[in-house]
C-alpha atoms as a PDB file:
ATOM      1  CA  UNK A   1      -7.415  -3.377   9.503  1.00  0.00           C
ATOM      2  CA  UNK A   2      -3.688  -2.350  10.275  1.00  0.00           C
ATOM      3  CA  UNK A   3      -3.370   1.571  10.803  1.00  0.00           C
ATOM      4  CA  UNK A   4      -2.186   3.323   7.550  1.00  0.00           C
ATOM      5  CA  UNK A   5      -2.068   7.225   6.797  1.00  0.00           C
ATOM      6  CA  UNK A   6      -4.445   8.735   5.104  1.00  0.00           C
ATOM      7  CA  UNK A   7      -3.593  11.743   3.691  1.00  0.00           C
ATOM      8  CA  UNK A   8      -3.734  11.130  -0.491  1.00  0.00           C
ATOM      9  CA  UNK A   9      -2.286  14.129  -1.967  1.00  0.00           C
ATOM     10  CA  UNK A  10       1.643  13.489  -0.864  1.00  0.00           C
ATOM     11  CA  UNK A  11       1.159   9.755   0.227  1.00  0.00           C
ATOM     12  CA  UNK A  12       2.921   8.764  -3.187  1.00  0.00           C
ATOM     13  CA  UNK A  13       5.713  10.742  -2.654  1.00  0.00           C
ATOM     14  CA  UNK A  14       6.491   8.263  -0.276  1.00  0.00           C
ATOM     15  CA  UNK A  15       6.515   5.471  -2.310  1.00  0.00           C
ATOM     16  CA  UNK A  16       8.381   7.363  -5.395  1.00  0.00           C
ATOM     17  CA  UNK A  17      10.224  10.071  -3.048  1.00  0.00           C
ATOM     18  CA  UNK A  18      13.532   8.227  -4.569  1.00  0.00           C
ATOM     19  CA  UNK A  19      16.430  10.597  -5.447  1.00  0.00           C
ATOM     20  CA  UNK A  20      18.834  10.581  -8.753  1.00  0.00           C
ATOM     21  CA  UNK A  21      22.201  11.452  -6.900  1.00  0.00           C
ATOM     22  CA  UNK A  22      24.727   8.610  -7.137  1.00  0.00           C
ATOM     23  CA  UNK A  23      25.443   6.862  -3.676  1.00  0.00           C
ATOM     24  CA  UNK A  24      28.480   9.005  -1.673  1.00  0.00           C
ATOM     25  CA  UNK A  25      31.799   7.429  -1.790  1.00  0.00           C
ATOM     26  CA  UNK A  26      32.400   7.410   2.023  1.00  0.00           C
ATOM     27  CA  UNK A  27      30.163   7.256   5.135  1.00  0.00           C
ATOM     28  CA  UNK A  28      29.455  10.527   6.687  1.00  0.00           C
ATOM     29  CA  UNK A  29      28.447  10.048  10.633  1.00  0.00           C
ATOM     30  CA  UNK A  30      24.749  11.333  11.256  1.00  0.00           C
ATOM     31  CA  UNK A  31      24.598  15.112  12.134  1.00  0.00           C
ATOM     32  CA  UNK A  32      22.675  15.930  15.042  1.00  0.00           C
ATOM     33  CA  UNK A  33      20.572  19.396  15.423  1.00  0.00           C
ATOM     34  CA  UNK A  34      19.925  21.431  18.165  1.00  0.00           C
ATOM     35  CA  UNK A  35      16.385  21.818  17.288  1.00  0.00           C
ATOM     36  CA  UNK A  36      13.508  19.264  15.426  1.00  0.00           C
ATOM     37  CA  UNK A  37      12.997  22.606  13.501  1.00  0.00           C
ATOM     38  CA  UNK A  38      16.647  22.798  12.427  1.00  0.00           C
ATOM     39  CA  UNK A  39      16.538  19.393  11.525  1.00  0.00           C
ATOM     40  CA  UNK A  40      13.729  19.622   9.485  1.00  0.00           C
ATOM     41  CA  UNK A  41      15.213  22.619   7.492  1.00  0.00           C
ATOM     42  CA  UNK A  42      18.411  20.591   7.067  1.00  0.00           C
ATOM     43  CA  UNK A  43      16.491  17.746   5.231  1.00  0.00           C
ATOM     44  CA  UNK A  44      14.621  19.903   3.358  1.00  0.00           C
ATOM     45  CA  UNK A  45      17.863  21.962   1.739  1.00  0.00           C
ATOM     46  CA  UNK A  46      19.413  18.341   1.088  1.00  0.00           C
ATOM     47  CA  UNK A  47      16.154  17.526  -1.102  1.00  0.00           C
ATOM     48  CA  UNK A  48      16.122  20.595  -2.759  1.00  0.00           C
ATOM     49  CA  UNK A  49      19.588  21.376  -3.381  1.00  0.00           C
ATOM     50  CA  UNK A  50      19.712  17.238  -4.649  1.00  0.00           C
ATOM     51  CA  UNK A  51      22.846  16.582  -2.416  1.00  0.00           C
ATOM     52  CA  UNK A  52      23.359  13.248  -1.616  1.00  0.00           C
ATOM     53  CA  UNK A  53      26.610  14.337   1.199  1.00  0.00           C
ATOM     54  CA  UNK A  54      24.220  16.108   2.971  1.00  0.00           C
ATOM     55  CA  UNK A  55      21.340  13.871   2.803  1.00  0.00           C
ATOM     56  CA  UNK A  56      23.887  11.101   4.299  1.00  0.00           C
ATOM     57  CA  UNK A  57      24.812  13.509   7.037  1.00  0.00           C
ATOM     58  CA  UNK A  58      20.747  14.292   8.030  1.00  0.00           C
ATOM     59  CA  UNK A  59      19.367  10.601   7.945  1.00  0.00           C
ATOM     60  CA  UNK A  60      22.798   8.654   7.945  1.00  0.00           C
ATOM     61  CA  UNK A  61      24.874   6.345   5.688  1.00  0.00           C
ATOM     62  CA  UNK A  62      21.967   4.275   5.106  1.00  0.00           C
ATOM     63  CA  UNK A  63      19.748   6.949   3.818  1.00  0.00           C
ATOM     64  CA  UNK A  64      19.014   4.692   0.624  1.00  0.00           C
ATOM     65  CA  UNK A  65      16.917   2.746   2.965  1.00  0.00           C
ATOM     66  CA  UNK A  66      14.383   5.976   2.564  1.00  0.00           C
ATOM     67  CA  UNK A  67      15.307   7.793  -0.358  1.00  0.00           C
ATOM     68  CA  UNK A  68      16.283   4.709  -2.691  1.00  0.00           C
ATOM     69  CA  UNK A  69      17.951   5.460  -6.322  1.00  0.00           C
ATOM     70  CA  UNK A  70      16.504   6.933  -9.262  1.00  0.00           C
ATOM     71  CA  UNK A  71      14.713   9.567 -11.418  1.00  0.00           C
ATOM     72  CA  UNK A  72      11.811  10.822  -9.190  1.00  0.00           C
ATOM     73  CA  UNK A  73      11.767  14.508  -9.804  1.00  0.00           C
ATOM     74  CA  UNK A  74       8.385  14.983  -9.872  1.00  0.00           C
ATOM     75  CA  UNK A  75       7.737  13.527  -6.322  1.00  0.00           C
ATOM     76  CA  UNK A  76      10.139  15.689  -5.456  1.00  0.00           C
ATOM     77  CA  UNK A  77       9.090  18.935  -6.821  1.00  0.00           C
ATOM     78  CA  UNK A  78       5.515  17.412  -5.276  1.00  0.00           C
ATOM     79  CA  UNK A  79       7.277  17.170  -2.037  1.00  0.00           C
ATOM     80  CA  UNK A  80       8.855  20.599  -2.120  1.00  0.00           C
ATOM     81  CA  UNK A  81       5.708  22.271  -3.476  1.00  0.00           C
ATOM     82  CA  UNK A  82       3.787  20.702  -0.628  1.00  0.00           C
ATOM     83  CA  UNK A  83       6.264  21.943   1.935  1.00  0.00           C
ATOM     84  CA  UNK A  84       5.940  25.293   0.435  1.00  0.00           C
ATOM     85  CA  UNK A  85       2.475  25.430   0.925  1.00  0.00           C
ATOM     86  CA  UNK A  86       2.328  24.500   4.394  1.00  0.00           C
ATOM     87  CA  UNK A  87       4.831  23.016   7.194  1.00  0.00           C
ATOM     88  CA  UNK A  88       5.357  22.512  10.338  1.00  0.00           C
ATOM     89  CA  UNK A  89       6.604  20.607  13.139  1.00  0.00           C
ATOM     90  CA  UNK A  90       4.623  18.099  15.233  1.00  0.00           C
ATOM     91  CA  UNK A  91       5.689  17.326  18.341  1.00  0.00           C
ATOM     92  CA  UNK A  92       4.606  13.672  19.988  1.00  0.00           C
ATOM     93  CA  UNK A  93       6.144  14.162  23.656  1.00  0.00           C
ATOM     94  CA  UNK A  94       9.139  15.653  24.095  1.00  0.00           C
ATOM     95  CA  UNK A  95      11.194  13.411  22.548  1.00  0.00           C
ATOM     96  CA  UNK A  96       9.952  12.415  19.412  1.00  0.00           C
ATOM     97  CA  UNK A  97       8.528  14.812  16.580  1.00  0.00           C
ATOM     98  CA  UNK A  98       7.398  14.761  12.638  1.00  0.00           C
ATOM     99  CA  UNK A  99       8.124  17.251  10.013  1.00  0.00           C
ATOM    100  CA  UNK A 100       4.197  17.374   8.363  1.00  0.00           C
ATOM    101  CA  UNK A 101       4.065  18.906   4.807  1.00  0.00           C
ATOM    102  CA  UNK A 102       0.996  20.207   2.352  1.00  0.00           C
ATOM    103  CA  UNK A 103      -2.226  21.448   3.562  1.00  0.00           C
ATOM    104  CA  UNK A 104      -3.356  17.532   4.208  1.00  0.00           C
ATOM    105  CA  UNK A 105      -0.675  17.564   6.948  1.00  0.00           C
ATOM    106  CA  UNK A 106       0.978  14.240   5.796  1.00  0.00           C
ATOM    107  CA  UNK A 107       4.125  13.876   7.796  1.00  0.00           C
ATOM    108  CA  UNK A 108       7.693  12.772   6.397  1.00  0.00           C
ATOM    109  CA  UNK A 109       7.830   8.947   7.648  1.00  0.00           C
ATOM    110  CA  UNK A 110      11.383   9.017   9.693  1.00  0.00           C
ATOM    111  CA  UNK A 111      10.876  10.759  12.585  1.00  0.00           C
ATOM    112  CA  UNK A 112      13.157  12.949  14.716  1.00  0.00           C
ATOM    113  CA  UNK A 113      14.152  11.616  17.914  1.00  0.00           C
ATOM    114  CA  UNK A 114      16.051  13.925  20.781  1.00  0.00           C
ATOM    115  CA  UNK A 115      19.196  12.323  22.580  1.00  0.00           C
ATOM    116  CA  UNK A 116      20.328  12.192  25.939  1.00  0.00           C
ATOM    117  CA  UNK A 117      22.024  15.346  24.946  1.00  0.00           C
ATOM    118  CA  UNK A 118      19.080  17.105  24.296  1.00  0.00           C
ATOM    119  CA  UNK A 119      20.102  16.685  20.086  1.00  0.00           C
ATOM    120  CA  UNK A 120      18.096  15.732  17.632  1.00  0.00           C
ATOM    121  CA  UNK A 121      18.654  13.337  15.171  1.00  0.00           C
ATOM    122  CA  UNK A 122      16.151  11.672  12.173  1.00  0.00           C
ATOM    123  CA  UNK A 123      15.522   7.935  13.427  1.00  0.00           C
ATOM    124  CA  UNK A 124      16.023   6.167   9.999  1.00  0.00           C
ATOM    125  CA  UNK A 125      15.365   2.659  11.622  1.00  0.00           C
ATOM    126  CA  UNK A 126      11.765   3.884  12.753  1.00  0.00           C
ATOM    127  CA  UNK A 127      10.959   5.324   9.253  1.00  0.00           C
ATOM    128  CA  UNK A 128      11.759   2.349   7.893  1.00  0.00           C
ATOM    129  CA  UNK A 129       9.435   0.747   9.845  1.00  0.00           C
ATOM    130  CA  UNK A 130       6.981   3.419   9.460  1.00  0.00           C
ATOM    131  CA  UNK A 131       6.893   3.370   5.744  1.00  0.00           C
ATOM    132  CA  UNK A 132       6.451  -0.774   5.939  1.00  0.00           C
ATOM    133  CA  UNK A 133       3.299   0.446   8.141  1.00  0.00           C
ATOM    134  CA  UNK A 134       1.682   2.725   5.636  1.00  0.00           C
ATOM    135  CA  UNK A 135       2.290   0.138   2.797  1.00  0.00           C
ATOM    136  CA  UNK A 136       0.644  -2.043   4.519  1.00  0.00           C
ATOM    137  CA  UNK A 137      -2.402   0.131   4.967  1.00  0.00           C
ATOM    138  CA  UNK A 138      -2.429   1.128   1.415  1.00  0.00           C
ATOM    139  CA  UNK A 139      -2.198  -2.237   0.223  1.00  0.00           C
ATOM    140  CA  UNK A 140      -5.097  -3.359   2.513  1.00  0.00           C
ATOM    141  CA  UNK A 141      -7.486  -0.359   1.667  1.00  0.00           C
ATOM    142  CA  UNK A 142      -6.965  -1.390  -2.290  1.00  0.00           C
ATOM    143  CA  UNK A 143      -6.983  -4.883  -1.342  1.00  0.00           C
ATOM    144  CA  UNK A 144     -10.582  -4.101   0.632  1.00  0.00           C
ATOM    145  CA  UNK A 145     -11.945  -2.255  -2.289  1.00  0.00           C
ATOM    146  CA  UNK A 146     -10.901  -4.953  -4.826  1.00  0.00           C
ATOM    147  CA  UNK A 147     -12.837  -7.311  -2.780  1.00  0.00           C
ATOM    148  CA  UNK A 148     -15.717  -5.396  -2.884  1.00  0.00           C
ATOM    149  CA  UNK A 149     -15.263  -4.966  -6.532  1.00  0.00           C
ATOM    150  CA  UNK A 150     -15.044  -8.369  -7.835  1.00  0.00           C
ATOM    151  CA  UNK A 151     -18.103  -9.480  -5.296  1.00  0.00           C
ATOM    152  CA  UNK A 152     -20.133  -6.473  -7.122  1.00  0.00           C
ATOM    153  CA  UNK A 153     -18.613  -8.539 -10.164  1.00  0.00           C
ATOM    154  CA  UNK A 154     -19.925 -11.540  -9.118  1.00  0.00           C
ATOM    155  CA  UNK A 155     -23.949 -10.441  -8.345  1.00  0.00           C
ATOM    156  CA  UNK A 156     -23.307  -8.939 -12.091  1.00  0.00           C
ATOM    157  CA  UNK A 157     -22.312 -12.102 -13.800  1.00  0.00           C
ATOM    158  CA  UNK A 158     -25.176 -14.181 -11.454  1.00  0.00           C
ATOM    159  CA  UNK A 159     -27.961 -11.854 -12.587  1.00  0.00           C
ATOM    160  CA  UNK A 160     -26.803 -10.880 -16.303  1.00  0.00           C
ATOM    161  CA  UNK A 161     -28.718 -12.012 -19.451  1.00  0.00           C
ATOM    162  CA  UNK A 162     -25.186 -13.711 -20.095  1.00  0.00           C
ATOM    163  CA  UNK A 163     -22.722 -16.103 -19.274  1.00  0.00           C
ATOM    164  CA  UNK A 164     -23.517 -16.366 -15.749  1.00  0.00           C
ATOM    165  CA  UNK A 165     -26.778 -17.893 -16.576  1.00  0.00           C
ATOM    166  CA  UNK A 166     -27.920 -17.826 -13.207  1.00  0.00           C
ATOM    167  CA  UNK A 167     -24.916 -18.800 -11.286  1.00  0.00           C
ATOM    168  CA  UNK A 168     -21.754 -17.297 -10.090  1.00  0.00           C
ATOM    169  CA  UNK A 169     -18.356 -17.492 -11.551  1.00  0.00           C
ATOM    170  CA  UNK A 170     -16.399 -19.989  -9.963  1.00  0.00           C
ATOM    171  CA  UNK A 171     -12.680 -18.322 -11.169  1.00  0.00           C
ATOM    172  CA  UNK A 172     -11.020 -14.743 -11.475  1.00  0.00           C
ATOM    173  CA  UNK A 173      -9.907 -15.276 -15.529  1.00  0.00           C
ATOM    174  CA  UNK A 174     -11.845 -17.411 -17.778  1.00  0.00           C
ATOM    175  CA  UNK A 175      -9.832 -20.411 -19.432  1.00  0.00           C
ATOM    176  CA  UNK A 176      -9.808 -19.779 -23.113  1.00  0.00           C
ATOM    177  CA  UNK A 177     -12.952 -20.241 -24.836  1.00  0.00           C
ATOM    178  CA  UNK A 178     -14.921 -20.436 -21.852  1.00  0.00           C
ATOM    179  CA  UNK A 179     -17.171 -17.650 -19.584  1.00  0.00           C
ATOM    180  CA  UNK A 180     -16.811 -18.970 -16.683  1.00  0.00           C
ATOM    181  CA  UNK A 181     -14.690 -16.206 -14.958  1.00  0.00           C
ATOM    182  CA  UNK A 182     -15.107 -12.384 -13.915  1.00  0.00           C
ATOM    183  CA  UNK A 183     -13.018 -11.540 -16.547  1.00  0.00           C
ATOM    184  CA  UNK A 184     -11.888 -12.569 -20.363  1.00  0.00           C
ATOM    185  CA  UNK A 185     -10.435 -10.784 -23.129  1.00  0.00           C
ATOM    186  CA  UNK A 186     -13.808  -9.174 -24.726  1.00  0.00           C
ATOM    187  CA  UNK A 187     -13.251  -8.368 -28.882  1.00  0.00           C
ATOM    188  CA  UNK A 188     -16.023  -5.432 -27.945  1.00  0.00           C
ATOM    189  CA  UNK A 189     -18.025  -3.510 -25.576  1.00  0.00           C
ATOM    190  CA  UNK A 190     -20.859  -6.184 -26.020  1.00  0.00           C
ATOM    191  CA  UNK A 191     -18.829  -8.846 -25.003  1.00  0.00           C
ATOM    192  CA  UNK A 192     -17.129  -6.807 -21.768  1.00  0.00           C
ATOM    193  CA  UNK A 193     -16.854  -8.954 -18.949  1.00  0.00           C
ATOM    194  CA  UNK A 194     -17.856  -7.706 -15.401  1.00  0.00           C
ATOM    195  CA  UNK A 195     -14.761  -7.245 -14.520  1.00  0.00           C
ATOM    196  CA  UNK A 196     -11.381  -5.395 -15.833  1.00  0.00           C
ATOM    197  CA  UNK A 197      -7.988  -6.903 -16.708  1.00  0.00           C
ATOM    198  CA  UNK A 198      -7.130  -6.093 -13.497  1.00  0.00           C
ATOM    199  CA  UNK A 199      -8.019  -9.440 -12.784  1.00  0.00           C
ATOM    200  CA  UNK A 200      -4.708 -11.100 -14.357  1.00  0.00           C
ATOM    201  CA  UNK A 201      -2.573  -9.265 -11.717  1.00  0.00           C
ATOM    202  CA  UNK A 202      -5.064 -10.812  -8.750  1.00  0.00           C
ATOM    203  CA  UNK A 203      -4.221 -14.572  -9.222  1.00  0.00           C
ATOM    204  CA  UNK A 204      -2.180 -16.738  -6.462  1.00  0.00           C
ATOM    205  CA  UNK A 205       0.473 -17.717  -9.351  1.00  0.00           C
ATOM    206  CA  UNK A 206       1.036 -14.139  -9.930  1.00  0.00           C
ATOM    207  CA  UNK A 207       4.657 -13.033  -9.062  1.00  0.00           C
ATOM    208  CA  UNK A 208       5.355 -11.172  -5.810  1.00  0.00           C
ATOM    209  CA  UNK A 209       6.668  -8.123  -7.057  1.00  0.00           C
ATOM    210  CA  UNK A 210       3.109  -8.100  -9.585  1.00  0.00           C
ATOM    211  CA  UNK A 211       0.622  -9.196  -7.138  1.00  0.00           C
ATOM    212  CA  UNK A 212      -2.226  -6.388  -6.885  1.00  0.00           C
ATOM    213  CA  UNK A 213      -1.596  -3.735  -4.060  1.00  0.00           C
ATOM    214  CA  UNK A 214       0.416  -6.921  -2.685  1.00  0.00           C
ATOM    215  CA  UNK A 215      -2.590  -9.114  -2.173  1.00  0.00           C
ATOM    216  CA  UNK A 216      -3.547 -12.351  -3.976  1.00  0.00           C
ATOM    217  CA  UNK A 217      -7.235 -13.150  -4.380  1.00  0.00           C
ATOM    218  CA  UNK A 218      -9.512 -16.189  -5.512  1.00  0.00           C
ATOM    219  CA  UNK A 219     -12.922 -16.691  -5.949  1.00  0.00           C
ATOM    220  CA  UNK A 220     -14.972 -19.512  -4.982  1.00  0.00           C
ATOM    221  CA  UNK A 221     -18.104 -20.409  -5.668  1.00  0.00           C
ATOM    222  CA  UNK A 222     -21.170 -23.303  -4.413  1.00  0.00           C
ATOM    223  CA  UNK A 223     -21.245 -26.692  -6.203  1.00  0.00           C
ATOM    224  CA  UNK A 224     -24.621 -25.319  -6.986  1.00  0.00           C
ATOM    225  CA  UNK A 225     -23.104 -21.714  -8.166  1.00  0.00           C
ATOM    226  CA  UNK A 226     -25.970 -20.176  -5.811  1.00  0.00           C
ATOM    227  CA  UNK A 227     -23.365 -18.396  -3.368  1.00  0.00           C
ATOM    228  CA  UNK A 228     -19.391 -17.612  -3.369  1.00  0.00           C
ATOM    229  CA  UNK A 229     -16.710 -16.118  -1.865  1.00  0.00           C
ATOM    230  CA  UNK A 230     -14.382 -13.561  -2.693  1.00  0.00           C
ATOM    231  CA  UNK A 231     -10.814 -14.004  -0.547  1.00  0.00           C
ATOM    232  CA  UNK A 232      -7.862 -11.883  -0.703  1.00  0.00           C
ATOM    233  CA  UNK A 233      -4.526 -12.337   1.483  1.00  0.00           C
ATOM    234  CA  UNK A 234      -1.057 -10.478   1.473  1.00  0.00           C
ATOM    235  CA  UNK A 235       1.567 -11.975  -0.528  1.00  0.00           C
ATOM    236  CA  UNK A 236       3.895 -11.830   2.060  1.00  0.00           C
ATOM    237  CA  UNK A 237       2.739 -11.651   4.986  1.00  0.00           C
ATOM    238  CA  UNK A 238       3.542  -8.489   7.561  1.00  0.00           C
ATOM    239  CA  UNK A 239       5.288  -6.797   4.674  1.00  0.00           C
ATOM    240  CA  UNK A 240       2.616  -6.467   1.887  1.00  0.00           C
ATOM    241  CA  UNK A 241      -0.640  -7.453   4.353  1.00  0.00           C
ATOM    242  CA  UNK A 242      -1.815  -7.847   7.707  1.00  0.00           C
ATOM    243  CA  UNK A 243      -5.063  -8.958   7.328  1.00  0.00           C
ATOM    244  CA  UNK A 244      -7.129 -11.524   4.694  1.00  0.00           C
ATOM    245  CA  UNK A 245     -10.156  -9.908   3.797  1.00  0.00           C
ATOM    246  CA  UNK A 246     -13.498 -12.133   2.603  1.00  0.00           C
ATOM    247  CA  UNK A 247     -16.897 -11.296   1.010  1.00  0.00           C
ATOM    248  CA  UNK A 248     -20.041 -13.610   0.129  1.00  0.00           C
ATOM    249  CA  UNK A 249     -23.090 -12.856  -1.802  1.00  0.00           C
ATOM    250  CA  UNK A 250     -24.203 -10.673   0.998  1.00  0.00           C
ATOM    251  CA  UNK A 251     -21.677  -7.583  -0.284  1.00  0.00           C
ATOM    252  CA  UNK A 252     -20.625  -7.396   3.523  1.00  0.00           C
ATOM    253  CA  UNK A 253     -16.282  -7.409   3.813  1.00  0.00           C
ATOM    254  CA  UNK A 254     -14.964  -9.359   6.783  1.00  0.00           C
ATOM    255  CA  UNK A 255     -11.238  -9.378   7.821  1.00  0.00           C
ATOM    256  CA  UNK A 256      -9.081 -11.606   9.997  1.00  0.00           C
ATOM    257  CA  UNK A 257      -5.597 -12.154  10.613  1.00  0.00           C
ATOM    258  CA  UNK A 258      -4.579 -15.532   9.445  1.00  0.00           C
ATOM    259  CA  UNK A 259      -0.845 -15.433  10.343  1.00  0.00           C
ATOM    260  CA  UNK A 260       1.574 -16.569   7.832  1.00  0.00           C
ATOM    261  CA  UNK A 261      -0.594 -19.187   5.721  1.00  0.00           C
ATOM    262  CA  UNK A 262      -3.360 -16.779   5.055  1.00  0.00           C
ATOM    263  CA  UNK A 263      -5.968 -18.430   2.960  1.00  0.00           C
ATOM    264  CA  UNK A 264      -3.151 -20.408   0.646  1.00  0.00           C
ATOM    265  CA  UNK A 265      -5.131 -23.652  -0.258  1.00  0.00           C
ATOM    266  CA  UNK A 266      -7.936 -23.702   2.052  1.00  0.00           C
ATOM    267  CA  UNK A 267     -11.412 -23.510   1.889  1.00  0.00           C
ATOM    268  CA  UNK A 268     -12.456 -20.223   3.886  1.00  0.00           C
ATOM    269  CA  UNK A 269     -14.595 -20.466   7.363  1.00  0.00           C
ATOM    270  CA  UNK A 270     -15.952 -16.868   7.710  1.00  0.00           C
ATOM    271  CA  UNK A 271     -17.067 -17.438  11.517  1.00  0.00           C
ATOM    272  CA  UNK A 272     -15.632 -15.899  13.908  1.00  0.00           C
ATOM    273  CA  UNK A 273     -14.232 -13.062  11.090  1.00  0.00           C
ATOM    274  CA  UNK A 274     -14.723  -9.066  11.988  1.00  0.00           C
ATOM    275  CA  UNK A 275     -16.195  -6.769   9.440  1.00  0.00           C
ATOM    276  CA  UNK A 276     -14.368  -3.895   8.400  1.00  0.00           C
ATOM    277  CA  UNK A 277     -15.113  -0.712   9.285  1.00  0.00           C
ATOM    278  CA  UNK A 278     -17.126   1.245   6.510  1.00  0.00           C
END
C-alpha cells in the first residue's frame, strides 16, 4: 500500500484547507526567510490574517495550487486551533524541514527547503506532490476497508434466510425487481440489504469526480455462486490509487499494482498478489 499520513484529526484540513480571498491581481516573487521558524510564522499570519498578498509572497504566485478558492473557514479555524495547541518545526537534514501542527503532529504538506544562500523558502512543487501522496493513501485505506466491507456483505447475503439463498451476489446494485446484488432500495428495515447505498457511488460507470474514495469496485461471483471476488482499482491511476485491492470468500485483502489498466474488464488472477498489512 502507497505511504499516506496518518494523523486524522487535521488530515481534512488538507483536503478543505481552501481560502475565500479573491486571487491577487499581480504576481508577487516568493519571499525567502532567514529561518524555517520565520517561515513558518509568516504562513501562519497569512492564514490567519486571510491575506491572499502575503500568502502569494510565502508559497508563491501559484499558491492556489495549495490553498485553492473558496469558503473553508472552518478548516481554517481547525488549522489555527491546532497550531495553537501545539507547533513546531521538524527538521529532515539540514535542508529540508515541516511546520507540524495539533497534538497528532500532522505536518503542513509543502515543505521548507533552504537555498544555496542559506534562505528558506516553502517548496510549493513538493507539496503538491505531497498532498497527491496522502490522497492517495486516504483513498486506498477507504478503498481497503470498502473491500472488506462488501466481502463481509457478501458471506451475509450467502448465509441469510434471504435472497442469497445460498449463493453469493454476483453484482454491487440489484437491477430493478431483482435481489441479486449487495444492495437495493429496501421500502423498510426488513427488507435492508447487506449493504448501504454506498454501493451506487462504487460502480465502474460511475463518474470520476463521484467514484468512492477514487476507487471503482465490482463483484464477481462462481458460475456456481459458491465463491466470489470483491475488486477495487483507482479511477485514475497514480492520482486517485496506486494499488488494486482483491478479497474472496476467505475475508483475507490482497493488493497489487496493476499499472494503468488495473482490473478494467478482466477476470482477476489473485496469484502472485501481497496481502495488506493488518
Amino acid at each position: 500500500m502507497s505511504m499516506h499520513n496518518k494523523h486524522p484529526m487535521v488530515r481534512r484540513v488538507l483536503g478543505a484547507l481552501a481560502l475565500t480571498w479573491a486571487t491577487a491581481g499581480a504576481a508577487m516573487a516568493q519571499a525567502p526567510y532567514p529561518t524555517a521558524q520565520a517561515a513558518g510564522d509568516a504562513l501562519v499570519d497569512a492564514i490567519a490574517t486571510s491575506d491572499d498578498t502575503a500568502l502569494a509572497r510565502v508559497l508563491g504566485a501559484n499558491y492556489r495550487q495549495v490553498f485553492p478558492a473558496g469558503d473553508h473557514t472552518q478548516a481554517i479555524y481547525r488549522f489555527l486551533a491546532a497550531w495553537a495547541d501545539r507547533h513546531d518545526i521538524q527538521s529532515e537534514g539540514d535542508r529540508r524541514a515541516w511546520l507540524a501542527v495539533g497534538l497528532s503532529g500532522w505536518t503542513f504538506p509543502v515543505p521548507m527547503a533552504r537555498g544555496g544562500q542559506g534562505q528558506w523558502r516553502f517548496d510549493l512543487q513538493a507539496g503538491v506532490a505531497e498532498m497527491r501522496r496522502r490522497t492517495i493513501g486516504r483513498n486506498e485505506l477507504a478503498a481497503i476497508d470498502g473491500v472488506r466491507q462488501l466481502a463481509q456483505a457478501q458471506a451475509q447475503a450467502r448465509y441469510a434466510q434471504g435472497p442469497g439463498q445460498g449463493r453469493y451476489a454476483s453484482r454491487l446494485v440489484s437491477r430493478p425487481e431483482h435481489r441479486d446484488g449487495l444492495y437495493w432500495p429496501a421500502a423498510d428495515q426488513a427488507d435492508a440489504p447487506p449493504f448501504g447505498p454506498d454501493a451506487l457511488a462504487m460502480g465502474a460507470d460511475t463518474p470520476l469526480d463521484q467514484a468512492y474514495a477514487g476507487y471503482r469496485f465490482r463483484v464477481e461471483a462462481a458460475p456456481d455462486g459458491k465463491d466470489f471476488r470483491v475488486v477495487a482499482w483507482p479511477a485514475q491511476y497514480r492520482r486517485s490509487g496506486v494499488y488494486t485491492f482483491a478479497a474472496d470468500a476467505s475475508g483475507q485483502v490482497l493488493q497489487r499494482d496493476l499499472g494503468g489498466a488495473g482490473a478494467v474488464g478482466m477476470r482477476i488472477d489473485l496469484a502472485g498478489w501481497q496481502p495488506v498489512a493488518q
